[in-house]
PDB file of N, CA and C in Angstrom:
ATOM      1  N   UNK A   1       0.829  -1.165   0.000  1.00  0.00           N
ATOM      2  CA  UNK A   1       0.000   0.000   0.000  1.00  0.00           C
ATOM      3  C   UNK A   1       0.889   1.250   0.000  1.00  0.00           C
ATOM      4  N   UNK A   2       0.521   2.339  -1.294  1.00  0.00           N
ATOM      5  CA  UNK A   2       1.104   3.388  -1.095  1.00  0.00           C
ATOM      6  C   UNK A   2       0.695   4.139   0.336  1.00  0.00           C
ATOM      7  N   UNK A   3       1.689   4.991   0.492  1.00  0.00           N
ATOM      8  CA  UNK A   3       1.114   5.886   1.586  1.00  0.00           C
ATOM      9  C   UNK A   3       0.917   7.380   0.425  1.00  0.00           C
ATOM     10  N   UNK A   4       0.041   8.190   1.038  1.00  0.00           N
ATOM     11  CA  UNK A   4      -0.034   8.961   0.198  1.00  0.00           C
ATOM     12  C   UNK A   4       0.521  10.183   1.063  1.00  0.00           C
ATOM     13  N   UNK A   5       1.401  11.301   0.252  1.00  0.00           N
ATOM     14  CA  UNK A   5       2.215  12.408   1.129  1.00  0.00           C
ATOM     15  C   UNK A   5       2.004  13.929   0.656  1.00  0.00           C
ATOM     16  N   UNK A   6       1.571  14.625   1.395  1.00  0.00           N
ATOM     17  CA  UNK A   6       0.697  15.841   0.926  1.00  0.00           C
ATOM     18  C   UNK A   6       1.950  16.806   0.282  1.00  0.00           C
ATOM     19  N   UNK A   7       1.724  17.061  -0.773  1.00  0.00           N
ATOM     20  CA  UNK A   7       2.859  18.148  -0.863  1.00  0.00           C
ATOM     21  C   UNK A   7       3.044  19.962  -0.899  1.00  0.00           C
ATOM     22  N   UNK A   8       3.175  20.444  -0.232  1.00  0.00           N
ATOM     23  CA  UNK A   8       3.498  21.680   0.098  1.00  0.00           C
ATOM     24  C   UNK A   8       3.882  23.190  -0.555  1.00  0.00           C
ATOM     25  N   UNK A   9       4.383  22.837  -1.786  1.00  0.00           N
ATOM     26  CA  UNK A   9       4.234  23.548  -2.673  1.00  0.00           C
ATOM     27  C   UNK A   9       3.356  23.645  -3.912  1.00  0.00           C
ATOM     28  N   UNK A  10       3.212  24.645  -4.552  1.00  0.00           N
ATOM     29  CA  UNK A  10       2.586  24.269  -5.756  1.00  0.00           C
ATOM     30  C   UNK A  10       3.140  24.233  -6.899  1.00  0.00           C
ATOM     31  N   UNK A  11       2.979  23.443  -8.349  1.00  0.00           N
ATOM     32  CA  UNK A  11       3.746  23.087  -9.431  1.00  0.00           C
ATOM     33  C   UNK A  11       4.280  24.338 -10.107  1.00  0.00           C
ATOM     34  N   UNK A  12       3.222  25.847  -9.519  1.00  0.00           N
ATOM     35  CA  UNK A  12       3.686  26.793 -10.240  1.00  0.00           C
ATOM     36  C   UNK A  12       4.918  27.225  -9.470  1.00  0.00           C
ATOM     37  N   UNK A  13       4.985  27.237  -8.761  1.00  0.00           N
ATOM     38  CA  UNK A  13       6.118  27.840  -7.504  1.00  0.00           C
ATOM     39  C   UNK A  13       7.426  27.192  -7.698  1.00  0.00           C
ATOM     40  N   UNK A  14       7.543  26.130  -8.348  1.00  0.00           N
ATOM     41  CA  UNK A  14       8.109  24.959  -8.684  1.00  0.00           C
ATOM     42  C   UNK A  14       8.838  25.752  -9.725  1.00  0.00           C
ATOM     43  N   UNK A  15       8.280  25.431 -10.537  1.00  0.00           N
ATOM     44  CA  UNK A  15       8.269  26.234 -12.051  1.00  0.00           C
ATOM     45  C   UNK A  15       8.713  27.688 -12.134  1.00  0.00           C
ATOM     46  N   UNK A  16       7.998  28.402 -11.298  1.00  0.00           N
ATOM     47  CA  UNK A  16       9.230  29.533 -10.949  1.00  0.00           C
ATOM     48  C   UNK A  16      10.098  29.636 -10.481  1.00  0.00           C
ATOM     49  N   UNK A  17      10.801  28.915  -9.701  1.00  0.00           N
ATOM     50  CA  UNK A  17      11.740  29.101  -8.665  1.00  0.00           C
ATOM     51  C   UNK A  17      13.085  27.976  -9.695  1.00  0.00           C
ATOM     52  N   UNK A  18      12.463  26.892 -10.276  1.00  0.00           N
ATOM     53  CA  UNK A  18      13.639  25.907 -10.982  1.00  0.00           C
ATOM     54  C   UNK A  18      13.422  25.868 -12.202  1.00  0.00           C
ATOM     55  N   UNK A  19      13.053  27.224 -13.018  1.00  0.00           N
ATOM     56  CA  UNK A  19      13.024  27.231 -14.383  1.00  0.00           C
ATOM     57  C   UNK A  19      13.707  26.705 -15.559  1.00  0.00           C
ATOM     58  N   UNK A  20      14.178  26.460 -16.068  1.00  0.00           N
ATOM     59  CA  UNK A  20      15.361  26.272 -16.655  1.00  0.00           C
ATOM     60  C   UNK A  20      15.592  26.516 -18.132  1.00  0.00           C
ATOM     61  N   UNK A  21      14.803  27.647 -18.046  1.00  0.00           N
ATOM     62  CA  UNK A  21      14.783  28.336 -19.467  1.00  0.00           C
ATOM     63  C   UNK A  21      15.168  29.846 -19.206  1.00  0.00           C
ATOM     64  N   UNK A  22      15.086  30.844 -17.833  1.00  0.00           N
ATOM     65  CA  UNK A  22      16.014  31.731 -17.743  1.00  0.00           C
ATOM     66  C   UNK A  22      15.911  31.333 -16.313  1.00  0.00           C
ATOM     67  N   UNK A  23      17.058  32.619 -16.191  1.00  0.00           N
ATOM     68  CA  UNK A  23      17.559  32.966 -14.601  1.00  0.00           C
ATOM     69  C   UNK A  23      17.623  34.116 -14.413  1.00  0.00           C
ATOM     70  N   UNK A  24      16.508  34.127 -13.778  1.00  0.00           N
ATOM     71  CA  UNK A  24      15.480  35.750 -13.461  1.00  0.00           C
ATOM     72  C   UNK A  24      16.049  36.031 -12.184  1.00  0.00           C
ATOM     73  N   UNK A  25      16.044  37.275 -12.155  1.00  0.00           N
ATOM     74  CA  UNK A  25      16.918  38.313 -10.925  1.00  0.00           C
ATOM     75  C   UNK A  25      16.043  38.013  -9.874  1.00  0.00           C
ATOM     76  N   UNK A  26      16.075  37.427  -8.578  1.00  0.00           N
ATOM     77  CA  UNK A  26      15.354  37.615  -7.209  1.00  0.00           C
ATOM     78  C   UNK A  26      14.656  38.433  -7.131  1.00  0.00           C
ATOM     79  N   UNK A  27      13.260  38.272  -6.942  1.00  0.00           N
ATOM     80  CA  UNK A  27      12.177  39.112  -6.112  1.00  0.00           C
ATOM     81  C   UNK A  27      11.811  40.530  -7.319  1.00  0.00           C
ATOM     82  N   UNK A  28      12.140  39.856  -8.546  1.00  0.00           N
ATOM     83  CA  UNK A  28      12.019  41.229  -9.254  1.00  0.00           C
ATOM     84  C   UNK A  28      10.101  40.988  -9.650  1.00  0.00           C
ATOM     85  N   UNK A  29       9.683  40.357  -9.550  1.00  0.00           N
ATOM     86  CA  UNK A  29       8.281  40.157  -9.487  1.00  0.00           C
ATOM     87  C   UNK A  29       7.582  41.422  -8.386  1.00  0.00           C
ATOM     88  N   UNK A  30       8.081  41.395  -7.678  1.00  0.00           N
ATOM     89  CA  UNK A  30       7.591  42.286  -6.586  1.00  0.00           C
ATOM     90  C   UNK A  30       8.421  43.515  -6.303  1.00  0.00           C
ATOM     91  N   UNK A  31       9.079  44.205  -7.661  1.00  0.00           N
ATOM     92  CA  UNK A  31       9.034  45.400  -7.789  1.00  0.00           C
ATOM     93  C   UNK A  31       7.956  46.318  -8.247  1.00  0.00           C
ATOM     94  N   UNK A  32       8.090  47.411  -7.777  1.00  0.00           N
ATOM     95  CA  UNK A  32       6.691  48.497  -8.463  1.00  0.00           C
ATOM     96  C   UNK A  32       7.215  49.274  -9.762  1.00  0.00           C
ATOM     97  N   UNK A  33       8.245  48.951 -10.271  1.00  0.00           N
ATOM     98  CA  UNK A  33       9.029  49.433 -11.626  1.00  0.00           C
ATOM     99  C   UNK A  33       8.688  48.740 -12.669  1.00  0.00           C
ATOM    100  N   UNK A  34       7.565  48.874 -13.067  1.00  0.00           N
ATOM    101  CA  UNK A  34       7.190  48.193 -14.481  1.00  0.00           C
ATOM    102  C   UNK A  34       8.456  47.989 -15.618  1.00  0.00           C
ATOM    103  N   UNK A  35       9.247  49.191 -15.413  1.00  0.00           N
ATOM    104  CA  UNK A  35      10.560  48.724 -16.370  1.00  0.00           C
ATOM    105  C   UNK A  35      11.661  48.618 -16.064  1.00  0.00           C
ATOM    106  N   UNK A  36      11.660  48.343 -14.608  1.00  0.00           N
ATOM    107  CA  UNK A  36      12.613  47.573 -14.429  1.00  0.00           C
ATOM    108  C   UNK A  36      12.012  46.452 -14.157  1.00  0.00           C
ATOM    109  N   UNK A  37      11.184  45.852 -14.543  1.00  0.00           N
ATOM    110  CA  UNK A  37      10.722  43.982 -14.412  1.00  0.00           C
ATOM    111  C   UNK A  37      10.983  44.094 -15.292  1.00  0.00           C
ATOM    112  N   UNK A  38      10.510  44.639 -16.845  1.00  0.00           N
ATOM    113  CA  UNK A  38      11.034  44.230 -18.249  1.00  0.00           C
ATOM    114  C   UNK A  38      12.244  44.020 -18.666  1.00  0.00           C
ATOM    115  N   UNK A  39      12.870  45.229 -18.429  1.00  0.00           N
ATOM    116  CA  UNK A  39      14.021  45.029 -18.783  1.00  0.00           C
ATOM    117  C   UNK A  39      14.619  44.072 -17.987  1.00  0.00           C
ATOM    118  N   UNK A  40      14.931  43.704 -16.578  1.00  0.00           N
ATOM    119  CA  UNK A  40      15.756  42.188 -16.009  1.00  0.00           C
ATOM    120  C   UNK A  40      15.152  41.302 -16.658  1.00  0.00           C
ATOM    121  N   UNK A  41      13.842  41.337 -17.213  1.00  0.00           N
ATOM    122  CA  UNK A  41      13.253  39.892 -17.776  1.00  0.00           C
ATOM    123  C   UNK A  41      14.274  40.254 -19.646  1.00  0.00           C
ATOM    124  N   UNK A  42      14.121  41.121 -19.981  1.00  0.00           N
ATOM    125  CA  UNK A  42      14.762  41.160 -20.954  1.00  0.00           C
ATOM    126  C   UNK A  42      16.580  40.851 -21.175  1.00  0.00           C
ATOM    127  N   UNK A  43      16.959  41.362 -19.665  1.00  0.00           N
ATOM    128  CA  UNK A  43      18.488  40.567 -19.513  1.00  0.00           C
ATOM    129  C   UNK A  43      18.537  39.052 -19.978  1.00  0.00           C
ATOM    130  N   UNK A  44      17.822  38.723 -18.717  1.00  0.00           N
ATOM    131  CA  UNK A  44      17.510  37.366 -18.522  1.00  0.00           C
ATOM    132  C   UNK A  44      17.632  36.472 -19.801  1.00  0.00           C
ATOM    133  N   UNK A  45      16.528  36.668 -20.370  1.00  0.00           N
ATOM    134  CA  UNK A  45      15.986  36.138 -21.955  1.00  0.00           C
ATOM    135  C   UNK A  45      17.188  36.492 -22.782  1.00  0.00           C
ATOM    136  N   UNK A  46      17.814  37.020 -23.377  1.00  0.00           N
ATOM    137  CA  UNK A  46      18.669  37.522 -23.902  1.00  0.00           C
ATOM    138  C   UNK A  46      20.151  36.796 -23.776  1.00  0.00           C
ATOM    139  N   UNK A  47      20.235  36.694 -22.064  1.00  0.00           N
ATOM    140  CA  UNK A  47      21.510  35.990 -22.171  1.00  0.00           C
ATOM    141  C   UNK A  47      21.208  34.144 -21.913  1.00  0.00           C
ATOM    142  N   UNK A  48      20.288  33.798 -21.847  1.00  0.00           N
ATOM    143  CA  UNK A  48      19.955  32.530 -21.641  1.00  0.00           C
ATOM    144  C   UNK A  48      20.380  31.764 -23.064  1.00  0.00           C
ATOM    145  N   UNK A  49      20.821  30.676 -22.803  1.00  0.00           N
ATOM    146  CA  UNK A  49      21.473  29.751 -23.871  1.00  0.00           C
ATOM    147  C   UNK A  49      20.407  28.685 -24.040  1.00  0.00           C
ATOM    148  N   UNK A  50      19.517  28.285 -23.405  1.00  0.00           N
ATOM    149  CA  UNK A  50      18.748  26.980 -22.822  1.00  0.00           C
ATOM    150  C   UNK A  50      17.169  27.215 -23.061  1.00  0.00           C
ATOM    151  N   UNK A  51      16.660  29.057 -23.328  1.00  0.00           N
ATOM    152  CA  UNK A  51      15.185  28.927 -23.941  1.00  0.00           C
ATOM    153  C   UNK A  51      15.140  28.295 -25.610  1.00  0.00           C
ATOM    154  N   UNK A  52      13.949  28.268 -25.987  1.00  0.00           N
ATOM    155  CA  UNK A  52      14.029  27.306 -26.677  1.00  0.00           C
ATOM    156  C   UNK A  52      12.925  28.260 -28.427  1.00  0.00           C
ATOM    157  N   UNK A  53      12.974  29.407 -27.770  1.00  0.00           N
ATOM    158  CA  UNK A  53      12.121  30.215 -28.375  1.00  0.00           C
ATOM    159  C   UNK A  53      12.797  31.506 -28.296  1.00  0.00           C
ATOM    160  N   UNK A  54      11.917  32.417 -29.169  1.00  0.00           N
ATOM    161  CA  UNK A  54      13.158  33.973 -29.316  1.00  0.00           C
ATOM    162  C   UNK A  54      12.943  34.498 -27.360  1.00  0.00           C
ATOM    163  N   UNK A  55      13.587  35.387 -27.231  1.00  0.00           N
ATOM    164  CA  UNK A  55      13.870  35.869 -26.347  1.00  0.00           C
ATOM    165  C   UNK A  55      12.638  36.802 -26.004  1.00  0.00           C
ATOM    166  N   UNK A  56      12.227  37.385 -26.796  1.00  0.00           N
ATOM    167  CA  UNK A  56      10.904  37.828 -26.778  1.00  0.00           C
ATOM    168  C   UNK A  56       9.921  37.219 -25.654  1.00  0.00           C
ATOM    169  N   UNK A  57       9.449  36.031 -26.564  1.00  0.00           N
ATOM    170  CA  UNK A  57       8.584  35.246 -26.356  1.00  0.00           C
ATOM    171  C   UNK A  57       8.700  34.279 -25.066  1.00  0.00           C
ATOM    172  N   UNK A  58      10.222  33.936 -24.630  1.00  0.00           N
ATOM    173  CA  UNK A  58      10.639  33.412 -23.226  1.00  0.00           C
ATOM    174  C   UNK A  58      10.345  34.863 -22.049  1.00  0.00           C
ATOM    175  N   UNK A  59      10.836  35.826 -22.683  1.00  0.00           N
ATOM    176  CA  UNK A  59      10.142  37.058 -21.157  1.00  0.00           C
ATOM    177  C   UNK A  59       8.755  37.072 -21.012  1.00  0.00           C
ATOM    178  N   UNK A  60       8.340  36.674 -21.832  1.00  0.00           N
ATOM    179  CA  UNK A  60       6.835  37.534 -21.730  1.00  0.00           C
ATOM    180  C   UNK A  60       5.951  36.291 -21.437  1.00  0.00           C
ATOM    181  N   UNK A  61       6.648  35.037 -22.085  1.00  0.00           N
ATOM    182  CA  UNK A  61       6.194  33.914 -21.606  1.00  0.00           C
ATOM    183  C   UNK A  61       5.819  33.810 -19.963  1.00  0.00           C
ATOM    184  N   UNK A  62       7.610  33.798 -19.602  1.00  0.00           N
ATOM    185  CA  UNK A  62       7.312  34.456 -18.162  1.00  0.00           C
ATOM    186  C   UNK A  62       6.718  34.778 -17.104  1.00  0.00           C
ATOM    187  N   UNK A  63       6.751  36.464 -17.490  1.00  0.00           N
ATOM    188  CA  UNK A  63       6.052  37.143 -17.157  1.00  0.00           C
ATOM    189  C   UNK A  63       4.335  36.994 -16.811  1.00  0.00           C
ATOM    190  N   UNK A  64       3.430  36.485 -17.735  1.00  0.00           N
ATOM    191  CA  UNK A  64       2.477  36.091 -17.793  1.00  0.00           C
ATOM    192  C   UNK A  64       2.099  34.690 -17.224  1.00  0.00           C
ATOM    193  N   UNK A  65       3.534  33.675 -17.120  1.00  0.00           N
ATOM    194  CA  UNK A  65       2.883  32.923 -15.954  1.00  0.00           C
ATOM    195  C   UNK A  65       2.896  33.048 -14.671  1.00  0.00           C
ATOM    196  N   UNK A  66       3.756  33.793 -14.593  1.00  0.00           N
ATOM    197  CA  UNK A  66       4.034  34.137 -13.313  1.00  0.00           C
ATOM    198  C   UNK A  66       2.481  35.113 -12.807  1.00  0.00           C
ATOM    199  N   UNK A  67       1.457  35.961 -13.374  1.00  0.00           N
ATOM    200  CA  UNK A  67       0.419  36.571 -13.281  1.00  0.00           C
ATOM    201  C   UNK A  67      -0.194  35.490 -12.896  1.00  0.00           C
ATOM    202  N   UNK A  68      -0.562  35.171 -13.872  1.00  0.00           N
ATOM    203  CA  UNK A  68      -1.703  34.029 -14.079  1.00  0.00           C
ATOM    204  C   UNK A  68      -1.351  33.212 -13.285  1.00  0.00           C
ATOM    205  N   UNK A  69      -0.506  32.112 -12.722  1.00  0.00           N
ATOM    206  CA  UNK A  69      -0.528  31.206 -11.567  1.00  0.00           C
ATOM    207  C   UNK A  69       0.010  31.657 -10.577  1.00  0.00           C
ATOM    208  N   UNK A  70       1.274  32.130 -10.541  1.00  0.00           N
ATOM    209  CA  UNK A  70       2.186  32.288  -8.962  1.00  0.00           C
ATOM    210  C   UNK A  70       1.511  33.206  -8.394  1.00  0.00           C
ATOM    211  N   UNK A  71       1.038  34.534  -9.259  1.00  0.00           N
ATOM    212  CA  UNK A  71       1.009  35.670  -8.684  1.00  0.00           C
ATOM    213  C   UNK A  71      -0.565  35.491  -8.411  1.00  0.00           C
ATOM    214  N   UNK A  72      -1.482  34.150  -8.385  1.00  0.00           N
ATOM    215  CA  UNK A  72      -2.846  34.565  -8.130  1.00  0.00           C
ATOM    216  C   UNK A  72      -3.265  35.069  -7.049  1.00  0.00           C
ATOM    217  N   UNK A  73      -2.878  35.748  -6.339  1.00  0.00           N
ATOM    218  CA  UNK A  73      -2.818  36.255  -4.931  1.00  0.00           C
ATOM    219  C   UNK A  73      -2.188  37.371  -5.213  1.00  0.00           C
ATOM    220  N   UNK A  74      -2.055  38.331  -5.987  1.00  0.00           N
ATOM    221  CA  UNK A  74      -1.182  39.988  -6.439  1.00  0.00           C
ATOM    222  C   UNK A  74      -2.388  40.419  -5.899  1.00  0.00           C
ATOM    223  N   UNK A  75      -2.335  41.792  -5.205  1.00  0.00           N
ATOM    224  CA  UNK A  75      -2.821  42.626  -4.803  1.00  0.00           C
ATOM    225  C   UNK A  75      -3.310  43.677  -6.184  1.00  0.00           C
ATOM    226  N   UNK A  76      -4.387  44.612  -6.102  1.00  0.00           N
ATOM    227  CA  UNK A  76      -4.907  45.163  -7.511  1.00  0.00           C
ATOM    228  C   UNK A  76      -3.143  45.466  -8.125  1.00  0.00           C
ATOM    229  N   UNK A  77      -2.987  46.743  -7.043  1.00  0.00           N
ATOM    230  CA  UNK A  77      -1.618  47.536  -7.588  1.00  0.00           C
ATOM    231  C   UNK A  77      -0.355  46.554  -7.683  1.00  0.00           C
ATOM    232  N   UNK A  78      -0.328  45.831  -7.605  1.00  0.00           N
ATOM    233  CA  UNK A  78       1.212  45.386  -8.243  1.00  0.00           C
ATOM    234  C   UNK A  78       0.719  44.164  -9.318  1.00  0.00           C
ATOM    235  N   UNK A  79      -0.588  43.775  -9.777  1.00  0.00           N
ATOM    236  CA  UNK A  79      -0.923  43.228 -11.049  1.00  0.00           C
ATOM    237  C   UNK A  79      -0.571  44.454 -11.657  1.00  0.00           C
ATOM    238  N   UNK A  80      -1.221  45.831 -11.601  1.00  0.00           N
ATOM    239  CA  UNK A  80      -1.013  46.690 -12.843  1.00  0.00           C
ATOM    240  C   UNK A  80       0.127  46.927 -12.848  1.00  0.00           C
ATOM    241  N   UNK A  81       0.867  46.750 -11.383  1.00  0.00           N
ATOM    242  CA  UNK A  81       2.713  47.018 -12.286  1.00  0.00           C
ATOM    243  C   UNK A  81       3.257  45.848 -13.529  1.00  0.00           C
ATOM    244  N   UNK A  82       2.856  44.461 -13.070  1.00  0.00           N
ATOM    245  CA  UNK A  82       2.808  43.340 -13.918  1.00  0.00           C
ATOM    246  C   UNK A  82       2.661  43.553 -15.406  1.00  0.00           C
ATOM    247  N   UNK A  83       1.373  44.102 -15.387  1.00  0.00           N
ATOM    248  CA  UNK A  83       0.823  44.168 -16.447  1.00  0.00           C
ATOM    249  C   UNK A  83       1.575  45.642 -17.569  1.00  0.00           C
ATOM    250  N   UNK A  84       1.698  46.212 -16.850  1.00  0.00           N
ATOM    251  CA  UNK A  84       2.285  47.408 -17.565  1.00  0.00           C
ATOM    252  C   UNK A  84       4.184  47.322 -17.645  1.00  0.00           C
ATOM    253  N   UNK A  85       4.297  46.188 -17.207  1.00  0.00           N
ATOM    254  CA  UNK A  85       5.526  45.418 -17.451  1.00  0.00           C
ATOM    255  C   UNK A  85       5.651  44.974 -18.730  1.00  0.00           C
ATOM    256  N   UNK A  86       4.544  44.450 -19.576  1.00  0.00           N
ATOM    257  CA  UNK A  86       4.049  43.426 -20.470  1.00  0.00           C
ATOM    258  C   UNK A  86       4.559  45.025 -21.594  1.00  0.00           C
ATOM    259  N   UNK A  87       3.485  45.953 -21.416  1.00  0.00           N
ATOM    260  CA  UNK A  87       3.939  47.010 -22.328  1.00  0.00           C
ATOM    261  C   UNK A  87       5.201  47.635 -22.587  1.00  0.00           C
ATOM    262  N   UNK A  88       6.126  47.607 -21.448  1.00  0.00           N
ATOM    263  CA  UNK A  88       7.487  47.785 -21.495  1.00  0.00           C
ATOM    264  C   UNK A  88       8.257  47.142 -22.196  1.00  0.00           C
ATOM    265  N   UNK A  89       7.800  45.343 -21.944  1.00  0.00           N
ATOM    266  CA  UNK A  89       8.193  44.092 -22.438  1.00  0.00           C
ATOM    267  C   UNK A  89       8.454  44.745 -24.221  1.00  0.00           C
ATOM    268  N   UNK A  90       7.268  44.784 -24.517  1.00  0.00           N
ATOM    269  CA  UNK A  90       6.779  44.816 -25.845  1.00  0.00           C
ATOM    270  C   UNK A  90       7.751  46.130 -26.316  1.00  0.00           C
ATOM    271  N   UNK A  91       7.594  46.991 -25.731  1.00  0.00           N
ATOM    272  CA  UNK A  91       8.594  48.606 -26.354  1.00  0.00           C
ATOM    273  C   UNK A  91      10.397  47.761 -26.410  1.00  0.00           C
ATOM    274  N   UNK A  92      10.811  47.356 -25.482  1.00  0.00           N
ATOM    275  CA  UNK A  92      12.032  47.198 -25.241  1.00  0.00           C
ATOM    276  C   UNK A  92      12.080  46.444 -26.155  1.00  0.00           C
ATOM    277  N   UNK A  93      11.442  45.056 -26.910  1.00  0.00           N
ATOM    278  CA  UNK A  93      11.706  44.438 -28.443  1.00  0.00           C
ATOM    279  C   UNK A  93      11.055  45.124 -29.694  1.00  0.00           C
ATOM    280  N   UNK A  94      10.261  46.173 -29.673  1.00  0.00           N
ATOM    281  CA  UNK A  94      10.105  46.801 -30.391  1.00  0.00           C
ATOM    282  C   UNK A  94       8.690  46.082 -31.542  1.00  0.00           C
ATOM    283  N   UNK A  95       7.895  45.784 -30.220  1.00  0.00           N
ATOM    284  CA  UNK A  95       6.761  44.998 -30.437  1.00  0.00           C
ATOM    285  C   UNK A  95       5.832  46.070 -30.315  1.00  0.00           C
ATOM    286  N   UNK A  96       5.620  47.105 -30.239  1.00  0.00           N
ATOM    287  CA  UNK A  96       4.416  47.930 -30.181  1.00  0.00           C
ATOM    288  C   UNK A  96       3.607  47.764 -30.571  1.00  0.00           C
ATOM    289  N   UNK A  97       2.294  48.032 -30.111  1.00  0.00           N
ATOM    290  CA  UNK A  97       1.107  47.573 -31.553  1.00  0.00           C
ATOM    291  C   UNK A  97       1.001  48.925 -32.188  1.00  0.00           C
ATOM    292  N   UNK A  98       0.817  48.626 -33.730  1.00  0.00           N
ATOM    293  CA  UNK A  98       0.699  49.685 -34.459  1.00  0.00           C
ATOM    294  C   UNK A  98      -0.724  50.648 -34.390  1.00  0.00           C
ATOM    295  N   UNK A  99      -0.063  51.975 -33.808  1.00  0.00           N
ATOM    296  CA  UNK A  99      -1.860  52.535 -33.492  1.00  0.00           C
ATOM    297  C   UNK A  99      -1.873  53.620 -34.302  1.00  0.00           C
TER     298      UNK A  99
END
């Protein structure tokens, strides 16, 4: 008989913390500098040898899981720093949408 053993973390926390597609600067999630999250996520991506997709698309990849699962517990104001990270994201590769 198995025993069954509760486990303590969650797969996203996991996944953030032992990524292995970049190596994101400590605690930069929980800055209020929308561009400075982009841009370290843009270090990050950039010098990584091991994503598997443009560099672009590994930050923002990111970025957005980290919203959507780790961060489901963000307070209003530091989702909109998140989120207005995403727009930084996008300026710093020169992804703008055309308006």
């Amino acid at each position: 008989m198995r025993k069954s053993i509760k486990k303590t973390t969650k797969w996203s926390q996991e996944v953030t913390v032992h990524s292995n597609a970049l190596d994101i600067e400590h605690g930069i999630f929980a800055s209020d500098d929308p561009r400075k999250i982009a841009h370290s996520l843009k270090r990050s991506a950039e010098a990584s040898d091991r994503r598997k997709s443009s560099a672009f698309r590994s930050a923002m990849s990111m970025l957005t899981f980290y919203i959507n699962r780790a961060g489901s517990g963000l307070d209003d104001e530091q989702r909109r720093v998140l989120e207005k990270a995403k727009d930084e994201l996008r300026r710093d590769f020169g992804r703008e949408p055309k308006g």
